[in-house]
C-alpha atoms as a PDB file:
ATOM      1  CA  UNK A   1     -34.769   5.277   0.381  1.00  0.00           C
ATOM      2  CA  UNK A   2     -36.424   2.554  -1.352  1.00  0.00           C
ATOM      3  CA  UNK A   3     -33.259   2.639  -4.161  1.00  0.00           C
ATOM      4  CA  UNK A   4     -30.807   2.601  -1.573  1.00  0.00           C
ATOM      5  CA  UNK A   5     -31.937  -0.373   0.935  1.00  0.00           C
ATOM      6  CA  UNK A   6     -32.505  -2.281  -2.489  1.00  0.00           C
ATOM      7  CA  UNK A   7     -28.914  -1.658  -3.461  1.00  0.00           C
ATOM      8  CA  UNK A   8     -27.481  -2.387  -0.512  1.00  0.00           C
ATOM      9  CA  UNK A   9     -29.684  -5.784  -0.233  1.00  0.00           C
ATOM     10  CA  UNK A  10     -28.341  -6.668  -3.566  1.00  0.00           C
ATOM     11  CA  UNK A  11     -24.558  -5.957  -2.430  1.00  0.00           C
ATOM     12  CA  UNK A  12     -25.241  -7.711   0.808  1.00  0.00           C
ATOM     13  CA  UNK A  13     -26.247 -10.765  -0.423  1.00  0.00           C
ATOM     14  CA  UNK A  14     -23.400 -10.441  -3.387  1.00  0.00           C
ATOM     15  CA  UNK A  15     -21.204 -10.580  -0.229  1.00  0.00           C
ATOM     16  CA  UNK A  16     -22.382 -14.361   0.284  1.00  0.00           C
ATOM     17  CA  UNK A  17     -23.168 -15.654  -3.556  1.00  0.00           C
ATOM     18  CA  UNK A  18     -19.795 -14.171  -4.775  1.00  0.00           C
ATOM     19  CA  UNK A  19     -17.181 -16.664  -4.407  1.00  0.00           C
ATOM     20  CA  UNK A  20     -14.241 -14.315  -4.396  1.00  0.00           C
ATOM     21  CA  UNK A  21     -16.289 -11.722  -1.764  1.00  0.00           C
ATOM     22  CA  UNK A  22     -17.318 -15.039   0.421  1.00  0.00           C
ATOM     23  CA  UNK A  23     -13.568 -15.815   0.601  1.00  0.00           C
ATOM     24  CA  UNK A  24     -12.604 -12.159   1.822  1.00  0.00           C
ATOM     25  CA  UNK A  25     -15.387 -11.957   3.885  1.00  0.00           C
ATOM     26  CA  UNK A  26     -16.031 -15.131   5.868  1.00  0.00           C
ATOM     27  CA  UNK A  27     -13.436 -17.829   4.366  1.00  0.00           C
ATOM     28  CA  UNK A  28     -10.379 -16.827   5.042  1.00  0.00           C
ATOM     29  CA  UNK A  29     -10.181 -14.455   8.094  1.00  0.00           C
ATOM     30  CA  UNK A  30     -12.487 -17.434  10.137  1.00  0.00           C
ATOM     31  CA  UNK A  31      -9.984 -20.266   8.275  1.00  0.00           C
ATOM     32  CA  UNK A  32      -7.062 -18.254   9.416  1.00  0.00           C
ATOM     33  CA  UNK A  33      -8.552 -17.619  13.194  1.00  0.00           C
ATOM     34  CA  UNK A  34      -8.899 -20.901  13.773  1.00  0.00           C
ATOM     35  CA  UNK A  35      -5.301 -21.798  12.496  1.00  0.00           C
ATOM     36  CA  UNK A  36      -3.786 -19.138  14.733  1.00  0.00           C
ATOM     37  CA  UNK A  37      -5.934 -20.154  18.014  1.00  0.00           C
ATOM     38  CA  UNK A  38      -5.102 -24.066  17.242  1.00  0.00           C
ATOM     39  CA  UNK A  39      -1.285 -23.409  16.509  1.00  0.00           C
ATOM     40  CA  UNK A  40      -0.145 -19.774  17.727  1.00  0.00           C
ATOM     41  CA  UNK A  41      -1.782 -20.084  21.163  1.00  0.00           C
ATOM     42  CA  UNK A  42       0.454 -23.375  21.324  1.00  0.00           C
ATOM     43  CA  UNK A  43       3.516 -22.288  20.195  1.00  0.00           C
ATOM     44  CA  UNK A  44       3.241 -18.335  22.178  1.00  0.00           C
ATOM     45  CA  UNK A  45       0.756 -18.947  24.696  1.00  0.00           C
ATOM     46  CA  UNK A  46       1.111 -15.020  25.505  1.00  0.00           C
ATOM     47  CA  UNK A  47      -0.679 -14.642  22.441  1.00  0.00           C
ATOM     48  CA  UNK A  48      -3.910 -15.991  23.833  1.00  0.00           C
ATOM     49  CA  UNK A  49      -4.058 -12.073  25.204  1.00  0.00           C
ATOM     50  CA  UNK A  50      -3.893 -10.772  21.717  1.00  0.00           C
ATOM     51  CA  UNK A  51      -6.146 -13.710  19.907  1.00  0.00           C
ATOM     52  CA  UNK A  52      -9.429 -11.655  19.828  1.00  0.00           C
ATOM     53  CA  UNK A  53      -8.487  -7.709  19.074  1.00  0.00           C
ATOM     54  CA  UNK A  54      -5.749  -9.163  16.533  1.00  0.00           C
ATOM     55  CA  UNK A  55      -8.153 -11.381  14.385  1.00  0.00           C
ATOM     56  CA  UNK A  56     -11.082  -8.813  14.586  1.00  0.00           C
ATOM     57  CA  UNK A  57      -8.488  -6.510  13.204  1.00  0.00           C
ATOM     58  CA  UNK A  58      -7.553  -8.929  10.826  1.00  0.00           C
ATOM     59  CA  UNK A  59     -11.449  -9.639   9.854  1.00  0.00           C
ATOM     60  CA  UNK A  60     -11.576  -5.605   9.281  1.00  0.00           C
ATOM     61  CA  UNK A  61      -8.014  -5.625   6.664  1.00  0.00           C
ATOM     62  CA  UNK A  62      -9.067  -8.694   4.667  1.00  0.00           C
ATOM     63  CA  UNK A  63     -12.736  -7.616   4.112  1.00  0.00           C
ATOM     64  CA  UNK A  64     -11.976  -3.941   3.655  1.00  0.00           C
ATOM     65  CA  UNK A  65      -8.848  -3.550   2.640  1.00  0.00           C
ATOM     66  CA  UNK A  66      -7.754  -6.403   0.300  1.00  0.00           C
ATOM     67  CA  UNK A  67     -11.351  -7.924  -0.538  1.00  0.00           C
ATOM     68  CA  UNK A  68     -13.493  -4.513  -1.315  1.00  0.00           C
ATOM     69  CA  UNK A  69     -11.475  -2.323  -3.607  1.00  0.00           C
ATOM     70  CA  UNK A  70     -11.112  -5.182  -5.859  1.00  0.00           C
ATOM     71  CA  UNK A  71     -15.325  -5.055  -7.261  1.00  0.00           C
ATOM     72  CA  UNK A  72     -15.162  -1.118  -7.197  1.00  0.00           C
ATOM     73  CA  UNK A  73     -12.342  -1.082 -10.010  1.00  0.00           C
ATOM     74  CA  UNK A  74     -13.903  -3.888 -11.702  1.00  0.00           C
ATOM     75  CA  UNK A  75     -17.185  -2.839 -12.070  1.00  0.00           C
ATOM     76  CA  UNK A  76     -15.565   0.977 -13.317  1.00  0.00           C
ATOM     77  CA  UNK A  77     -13.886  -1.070 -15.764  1.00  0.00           C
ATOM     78  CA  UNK A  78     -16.982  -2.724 -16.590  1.00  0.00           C
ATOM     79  CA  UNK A  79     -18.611   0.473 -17.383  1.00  0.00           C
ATOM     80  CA  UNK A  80     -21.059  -0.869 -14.277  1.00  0.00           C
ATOM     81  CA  UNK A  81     -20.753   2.859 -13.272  1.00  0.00           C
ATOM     82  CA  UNK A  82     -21.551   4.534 -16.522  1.00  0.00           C
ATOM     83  CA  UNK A  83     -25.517   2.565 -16.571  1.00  0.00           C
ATOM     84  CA  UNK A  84     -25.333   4.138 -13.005  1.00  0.00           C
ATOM     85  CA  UNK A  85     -25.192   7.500 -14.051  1.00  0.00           C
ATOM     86  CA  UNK A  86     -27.573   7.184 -16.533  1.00  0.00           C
ATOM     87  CA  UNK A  87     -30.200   5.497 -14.312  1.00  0.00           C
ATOM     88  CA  UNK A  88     -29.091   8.727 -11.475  1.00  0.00           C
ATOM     89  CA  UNK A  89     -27.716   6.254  -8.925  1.00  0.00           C
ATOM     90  CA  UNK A  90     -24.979   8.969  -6.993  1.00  0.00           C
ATOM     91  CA  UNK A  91     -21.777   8.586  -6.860  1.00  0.00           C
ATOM     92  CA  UNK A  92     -22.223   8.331  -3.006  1.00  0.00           C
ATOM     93  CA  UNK A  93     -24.257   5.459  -3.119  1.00  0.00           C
ATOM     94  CA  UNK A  94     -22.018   3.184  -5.298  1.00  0.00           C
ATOM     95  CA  UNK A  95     -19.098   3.853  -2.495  1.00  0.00           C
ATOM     96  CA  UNK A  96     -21.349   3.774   0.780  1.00  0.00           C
ATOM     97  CA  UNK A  97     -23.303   1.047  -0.051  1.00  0.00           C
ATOM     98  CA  UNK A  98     -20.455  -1.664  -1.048  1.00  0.00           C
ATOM     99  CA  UNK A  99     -18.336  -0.009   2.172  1.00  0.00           C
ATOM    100  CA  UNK A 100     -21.202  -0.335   4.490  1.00  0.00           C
ATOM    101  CA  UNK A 101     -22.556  -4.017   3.237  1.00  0.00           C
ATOM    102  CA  UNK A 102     -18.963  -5.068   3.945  1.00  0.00           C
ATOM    103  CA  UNK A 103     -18.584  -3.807   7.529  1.00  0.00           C
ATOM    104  CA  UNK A 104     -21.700  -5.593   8.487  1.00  0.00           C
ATOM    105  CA  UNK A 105     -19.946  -8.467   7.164  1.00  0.00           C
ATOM    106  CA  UNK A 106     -16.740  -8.161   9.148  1.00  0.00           C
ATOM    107  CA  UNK A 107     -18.830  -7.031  11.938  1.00  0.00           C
ATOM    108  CA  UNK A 108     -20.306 -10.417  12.132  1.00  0.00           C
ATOM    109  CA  UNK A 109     -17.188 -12.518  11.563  1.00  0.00           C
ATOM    110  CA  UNK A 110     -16.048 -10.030  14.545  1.00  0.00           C
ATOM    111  CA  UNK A 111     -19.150 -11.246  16.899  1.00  0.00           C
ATOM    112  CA  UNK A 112     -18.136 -15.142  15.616  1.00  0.00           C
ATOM    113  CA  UNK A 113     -14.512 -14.764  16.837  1.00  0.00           C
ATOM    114  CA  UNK A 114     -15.677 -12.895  20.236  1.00  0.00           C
ATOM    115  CA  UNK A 115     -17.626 -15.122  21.403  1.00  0.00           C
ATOM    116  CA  UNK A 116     -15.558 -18.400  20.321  1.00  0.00           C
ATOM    117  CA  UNK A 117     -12.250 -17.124  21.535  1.00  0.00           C
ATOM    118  CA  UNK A 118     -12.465 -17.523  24.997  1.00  0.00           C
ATOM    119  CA  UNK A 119     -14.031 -21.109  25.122  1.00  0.00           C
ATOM    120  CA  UNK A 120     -11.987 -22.631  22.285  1.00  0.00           C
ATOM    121  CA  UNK A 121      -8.470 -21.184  22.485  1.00  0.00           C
ATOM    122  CA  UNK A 122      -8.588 -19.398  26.170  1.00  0.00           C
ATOM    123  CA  UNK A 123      -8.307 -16.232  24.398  1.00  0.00           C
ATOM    124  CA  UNK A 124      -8.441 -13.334  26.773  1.00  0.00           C
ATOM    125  CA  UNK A 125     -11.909 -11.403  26.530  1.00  0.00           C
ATOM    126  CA  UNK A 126     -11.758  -7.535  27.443  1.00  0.00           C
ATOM    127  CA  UNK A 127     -12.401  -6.250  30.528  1.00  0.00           C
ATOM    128  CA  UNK A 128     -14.807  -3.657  29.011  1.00  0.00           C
ATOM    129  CA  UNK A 129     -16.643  -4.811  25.933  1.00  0.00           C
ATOM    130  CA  UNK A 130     -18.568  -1.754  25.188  1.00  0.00           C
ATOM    131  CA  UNK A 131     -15.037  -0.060  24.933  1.00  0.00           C
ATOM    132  CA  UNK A 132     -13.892  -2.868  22.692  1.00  0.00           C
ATOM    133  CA  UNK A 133     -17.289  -2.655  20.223  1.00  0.00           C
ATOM    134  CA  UNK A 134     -17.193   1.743  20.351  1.00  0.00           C
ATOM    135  CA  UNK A 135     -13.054   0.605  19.021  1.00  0.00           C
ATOM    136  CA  UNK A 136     -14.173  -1.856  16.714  1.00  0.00           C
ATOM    137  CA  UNK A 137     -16.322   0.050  14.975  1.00  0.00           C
ATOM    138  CA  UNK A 138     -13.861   3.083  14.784  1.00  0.00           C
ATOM    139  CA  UNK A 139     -11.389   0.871  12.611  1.00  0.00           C
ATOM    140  CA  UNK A 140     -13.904  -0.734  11.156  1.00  0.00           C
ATOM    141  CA  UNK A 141     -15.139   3.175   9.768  1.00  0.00           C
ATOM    142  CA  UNK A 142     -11.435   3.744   9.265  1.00  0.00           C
ATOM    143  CA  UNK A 143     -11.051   0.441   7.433  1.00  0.00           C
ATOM    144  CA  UNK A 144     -13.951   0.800   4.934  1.00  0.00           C
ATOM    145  CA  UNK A 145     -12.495   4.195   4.170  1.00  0.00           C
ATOM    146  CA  UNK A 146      -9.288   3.478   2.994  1.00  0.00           C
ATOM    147  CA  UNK A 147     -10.684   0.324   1.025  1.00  0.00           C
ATOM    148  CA  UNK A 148     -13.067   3.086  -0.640  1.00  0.00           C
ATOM    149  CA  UNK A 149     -10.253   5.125  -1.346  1.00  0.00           C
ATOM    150  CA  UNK A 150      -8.102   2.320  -3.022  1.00  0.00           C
ATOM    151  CA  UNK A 151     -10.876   1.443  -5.026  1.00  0.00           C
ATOM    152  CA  UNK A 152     -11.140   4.691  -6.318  1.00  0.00           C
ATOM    153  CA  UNK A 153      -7.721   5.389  -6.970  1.00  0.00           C
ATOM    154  CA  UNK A 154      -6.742   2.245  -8.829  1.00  0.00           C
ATOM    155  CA  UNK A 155      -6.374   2.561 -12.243  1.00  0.00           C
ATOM    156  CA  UNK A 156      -6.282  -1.147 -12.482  1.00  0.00           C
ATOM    157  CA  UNK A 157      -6.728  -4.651 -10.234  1.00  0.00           C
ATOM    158  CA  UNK A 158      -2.820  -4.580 -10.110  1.00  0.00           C
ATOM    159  CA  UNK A 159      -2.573  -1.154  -8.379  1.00  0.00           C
ATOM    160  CA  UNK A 160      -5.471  -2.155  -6.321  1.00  0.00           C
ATOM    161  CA  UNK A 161      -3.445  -5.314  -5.154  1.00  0.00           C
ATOM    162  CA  UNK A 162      -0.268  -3.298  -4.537  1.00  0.00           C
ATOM    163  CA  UNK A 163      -2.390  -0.503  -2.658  1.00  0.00           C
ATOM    164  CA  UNK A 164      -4.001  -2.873  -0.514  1.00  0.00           C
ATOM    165  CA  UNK A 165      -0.489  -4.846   0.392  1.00  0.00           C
ATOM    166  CA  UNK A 166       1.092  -1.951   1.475  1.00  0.00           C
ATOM    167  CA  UNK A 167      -0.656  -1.396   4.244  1.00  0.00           C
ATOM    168  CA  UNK A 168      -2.064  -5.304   5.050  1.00  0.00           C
ATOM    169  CA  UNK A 169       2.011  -6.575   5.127  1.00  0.00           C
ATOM    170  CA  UNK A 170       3.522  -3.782   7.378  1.00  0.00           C
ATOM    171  CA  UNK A 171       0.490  -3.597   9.833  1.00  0.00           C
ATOM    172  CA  UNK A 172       0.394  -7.002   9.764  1.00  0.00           C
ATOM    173  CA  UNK A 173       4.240  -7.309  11.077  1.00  0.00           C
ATOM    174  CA  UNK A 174       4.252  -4.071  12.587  1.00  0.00           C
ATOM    175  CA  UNK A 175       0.439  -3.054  14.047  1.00  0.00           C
ATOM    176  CA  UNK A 176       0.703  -4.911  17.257  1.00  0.00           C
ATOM    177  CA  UNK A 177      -1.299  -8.121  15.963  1.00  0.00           C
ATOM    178  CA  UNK A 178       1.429 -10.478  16.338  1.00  0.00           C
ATOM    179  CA  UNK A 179       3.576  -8.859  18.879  1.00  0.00           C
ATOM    180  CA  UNK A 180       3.135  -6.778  21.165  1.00  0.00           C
ATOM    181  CA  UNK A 181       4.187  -2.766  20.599  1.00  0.00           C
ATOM    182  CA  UNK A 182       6.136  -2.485  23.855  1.00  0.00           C
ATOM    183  CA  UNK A 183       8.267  -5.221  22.401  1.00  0.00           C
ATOM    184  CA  UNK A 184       9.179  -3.688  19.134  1.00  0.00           C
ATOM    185  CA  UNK A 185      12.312  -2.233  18.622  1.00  0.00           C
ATOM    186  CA  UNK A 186      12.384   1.637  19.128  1.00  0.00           C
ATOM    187  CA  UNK A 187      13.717   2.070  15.327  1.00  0.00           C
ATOM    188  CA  UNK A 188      10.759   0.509  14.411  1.00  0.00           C
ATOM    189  CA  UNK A 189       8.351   2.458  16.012  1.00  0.00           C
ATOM    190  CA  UNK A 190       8.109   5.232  14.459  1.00  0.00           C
ATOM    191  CA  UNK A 191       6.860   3.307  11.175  1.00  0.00           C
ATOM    192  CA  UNK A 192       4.364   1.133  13.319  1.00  0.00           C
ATOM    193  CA  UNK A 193       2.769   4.882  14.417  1.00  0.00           C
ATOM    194  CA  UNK A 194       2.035   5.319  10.693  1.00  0.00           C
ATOM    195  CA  UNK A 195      -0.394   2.300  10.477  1.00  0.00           C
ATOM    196  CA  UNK A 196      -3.987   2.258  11.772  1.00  0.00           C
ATOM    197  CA  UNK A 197      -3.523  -1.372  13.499  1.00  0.00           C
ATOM    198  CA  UNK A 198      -1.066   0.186  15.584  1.00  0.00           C
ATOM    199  CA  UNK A 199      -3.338   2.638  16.907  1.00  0.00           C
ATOM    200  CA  UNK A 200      -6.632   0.585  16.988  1.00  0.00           C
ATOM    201  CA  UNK A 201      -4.387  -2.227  19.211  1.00  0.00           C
ATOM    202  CA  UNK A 202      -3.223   1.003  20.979  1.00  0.00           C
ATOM    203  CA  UNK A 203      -6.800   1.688  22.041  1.00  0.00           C
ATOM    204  CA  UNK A 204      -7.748  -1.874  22.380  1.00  0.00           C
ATOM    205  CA  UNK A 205      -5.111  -2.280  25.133  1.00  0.00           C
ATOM    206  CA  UNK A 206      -5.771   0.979  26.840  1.00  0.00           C
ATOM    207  CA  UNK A 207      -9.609   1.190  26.945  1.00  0.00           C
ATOM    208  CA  UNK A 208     -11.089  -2.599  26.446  1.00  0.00           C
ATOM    209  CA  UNK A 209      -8.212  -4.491  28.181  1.00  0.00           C
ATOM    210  CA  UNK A 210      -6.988  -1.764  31.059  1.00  0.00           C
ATOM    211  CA  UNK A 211      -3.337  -2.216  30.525  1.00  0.00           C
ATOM    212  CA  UNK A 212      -0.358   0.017  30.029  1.00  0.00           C
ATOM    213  CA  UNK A 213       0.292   1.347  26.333  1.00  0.00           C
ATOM    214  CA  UNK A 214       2.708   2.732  24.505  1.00  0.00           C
ATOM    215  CA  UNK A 215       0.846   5.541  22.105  1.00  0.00           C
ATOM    216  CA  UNK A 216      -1.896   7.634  23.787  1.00  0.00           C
ATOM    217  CA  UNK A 217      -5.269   5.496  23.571  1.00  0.00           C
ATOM    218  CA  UNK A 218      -7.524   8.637  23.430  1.00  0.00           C
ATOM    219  CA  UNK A 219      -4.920   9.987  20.352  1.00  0.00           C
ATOM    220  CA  UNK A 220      -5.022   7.036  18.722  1.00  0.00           C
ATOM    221  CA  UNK A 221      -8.985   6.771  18.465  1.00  0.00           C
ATOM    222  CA  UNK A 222      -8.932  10.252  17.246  1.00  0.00           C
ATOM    223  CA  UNK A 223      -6.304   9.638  14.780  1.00  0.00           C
ATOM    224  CA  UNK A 224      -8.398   6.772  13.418  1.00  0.00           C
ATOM    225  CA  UNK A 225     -11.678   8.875  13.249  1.00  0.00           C
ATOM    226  CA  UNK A 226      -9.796  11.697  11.161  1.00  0.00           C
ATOM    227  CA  UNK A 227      -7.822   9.408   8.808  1.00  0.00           C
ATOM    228  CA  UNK A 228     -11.046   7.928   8.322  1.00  0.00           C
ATOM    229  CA  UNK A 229     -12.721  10.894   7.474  1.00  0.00           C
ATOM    230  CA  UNK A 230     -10.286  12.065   5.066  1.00  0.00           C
ATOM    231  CA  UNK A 231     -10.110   8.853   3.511  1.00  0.00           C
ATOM    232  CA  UNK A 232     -13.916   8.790   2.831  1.00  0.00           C
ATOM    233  CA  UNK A 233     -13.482  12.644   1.875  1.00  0.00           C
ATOM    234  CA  UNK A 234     -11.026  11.789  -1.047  1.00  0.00           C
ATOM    235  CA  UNK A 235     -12.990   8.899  -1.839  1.00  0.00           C
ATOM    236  CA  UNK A 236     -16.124  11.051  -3.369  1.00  0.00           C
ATOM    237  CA  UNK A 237     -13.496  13.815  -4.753  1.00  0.00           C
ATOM    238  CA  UNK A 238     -11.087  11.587  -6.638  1.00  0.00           C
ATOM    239  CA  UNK A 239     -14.752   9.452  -7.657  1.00  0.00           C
ATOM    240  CA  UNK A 240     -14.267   8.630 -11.519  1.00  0.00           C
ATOM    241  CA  UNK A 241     -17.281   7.396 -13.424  1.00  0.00           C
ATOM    242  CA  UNK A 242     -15.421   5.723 -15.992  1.00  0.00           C
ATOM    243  CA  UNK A 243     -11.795   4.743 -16.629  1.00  0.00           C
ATOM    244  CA  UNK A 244     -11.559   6.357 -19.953  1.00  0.00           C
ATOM    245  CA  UNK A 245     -12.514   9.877 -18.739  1.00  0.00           C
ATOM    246  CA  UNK A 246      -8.980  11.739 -18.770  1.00  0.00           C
ATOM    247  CA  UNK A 247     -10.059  14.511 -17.090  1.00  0.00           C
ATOM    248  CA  UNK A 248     -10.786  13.481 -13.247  1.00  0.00           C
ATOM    249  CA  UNK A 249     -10.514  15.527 -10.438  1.00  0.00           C
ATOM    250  CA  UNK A 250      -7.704  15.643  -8.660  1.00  0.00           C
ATOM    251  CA  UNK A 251      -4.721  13.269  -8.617  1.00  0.00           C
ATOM    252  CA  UNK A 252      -4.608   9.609  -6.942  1.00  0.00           C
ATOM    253  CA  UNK A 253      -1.434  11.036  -5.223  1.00  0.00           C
ATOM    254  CA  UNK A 254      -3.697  13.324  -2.787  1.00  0.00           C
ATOM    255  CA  UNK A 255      -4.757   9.587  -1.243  1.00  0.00           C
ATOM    256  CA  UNK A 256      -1.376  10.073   0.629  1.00  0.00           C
ATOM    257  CA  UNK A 257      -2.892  12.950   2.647  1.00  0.00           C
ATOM    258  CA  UNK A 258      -4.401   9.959   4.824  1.00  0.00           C
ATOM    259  CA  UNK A 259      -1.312   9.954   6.509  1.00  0.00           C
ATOM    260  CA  UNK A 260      -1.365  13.312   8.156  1.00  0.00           C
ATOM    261  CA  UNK A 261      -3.124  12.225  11.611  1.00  0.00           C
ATOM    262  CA  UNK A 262      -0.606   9.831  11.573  1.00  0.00           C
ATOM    263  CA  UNK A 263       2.083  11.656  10.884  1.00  0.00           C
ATOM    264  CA  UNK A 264       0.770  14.605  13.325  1.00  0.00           C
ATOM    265  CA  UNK A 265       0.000  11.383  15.957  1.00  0.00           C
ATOM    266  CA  UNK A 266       4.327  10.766  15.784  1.00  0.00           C
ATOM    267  CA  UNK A 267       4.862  14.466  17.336  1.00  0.00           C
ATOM    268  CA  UNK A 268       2.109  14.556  20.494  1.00  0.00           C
ATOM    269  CA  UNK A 269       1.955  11.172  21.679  1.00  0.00           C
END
């Protein structure tokens, strides 16, 4: 226990010295909340209602997703992982500890934008915020998965970049953040049910803010919870010590296999 809470200080605190991690973390989700509540509330003032879930989604993507696989491939690459084996550090450690360090981190960005919103920009605060927090931290399990799993199935900080844009661009167009999912085009519906900002916004709107959706809130959680799940599943199978070791289990194609809630979510909505 003493091992762990030491690790995890260390990667906390790398979360703060680290100029690149700094920038993920705190930086740029906080420099781009305040553009949006400054200039979007202006231009759509309908998007005061969407201000807080949108950016704490946002805070979870950018710390998780784009900002956290990044260290795991570079510190495989680095052989960082090999002196870990040696020295017994498991292989669950070295994914939990960098995945949990960073949700506290987006957590509190999260707690910054709550309770700034509403006096600042007028954003609209939920109705109930224990149902908004439960929410938050579902995506923010569901987030911290999938950034484990890109991190572990990158065979380079290319990949990892591509990984992580697939899923930041579309849910960033297509999850609800910027416009509402009532108001997207049926044809592109079906693709929005196959991101998890879709389905956390689904549940934000349904449980925190007590208004009409279009996906089921309840399946949406539990499509969250389970791609979450498998995501940190795959994340200690596909583990690699090192780079050079040819004969990993598994293949970094079995990451798709995240998408089956979603896909399963399209049929019983």
């Amino acid at each position: 226990m003493t091992a762990f809470a030491t690790h995890f200080a260390f990667e906390f605190k790398t979360g703060l010295r680290n100029s690149s991690q700094l920038l993920m973390n705190y930086l740029f989700p906080l420099a781009f909340y305040a553009m949006m509540g400054l200039v979007m509330t202006q231009i759509n003032p309908g998007f005061k209602e969407l201000l807080i879930p949108s950016m704490v989604i946002l805070v979870g993507m950018t710390s998780m997703v784009l900002g956290m696989p990044g260290p795991l491939v570079e510190m495989r690459e680095a052989g960082v992982f090999r002196s870990f084996k040696i020295n017994g550090v498991p292989a669950l450690s070295i994914l939990v500890i960098p995945a949990l360090s960073t949700m506290i981190h987006a957590l509190i960005v999260s707690v910054i934008i709550c309770l700034t919103a509403p006096t600042f920009f007028k954003g609209l605060a939920p109705t109930s915020w224990l149902a908004f927090a439960l929410i938050t931290l579902a995506g923010t399990f569901t987030f911290g998965a999938i950034g484990m799993l890109i991190g572990v199935i990158s065979n380079g900080t290319r990949s990892t970049v591509f990984y992580s844009q697939v899923i930041f661009v579309p849910s960033f167009l297509l999850g609800g953040m910027m416009v509402p999912m009532s108001l997207l085009p049926a044809s592109v519906r079906p693709i929005a049910g196959l991101l998890p900002t879709t389905h956390i916004m689904q549940a934000y709107t349904g449980y925190a803010f007590g208004q009409p959706t279009t996906f089921n809130p309840l399946s949406s959680i539990i499509i969250l919870i389970a791609s979450g799940i498998i995501a940190f599943g795959l994340a200690i199978y596909l583990f690699n010590w090192d780079s050079r070791n040819n004969s990993r289990r598994g293949t970094p194609w079995m990451g798709l296999l995240v998408l089956v809630p979603y896909i399963i979510g399209m049929f019983i909505k």
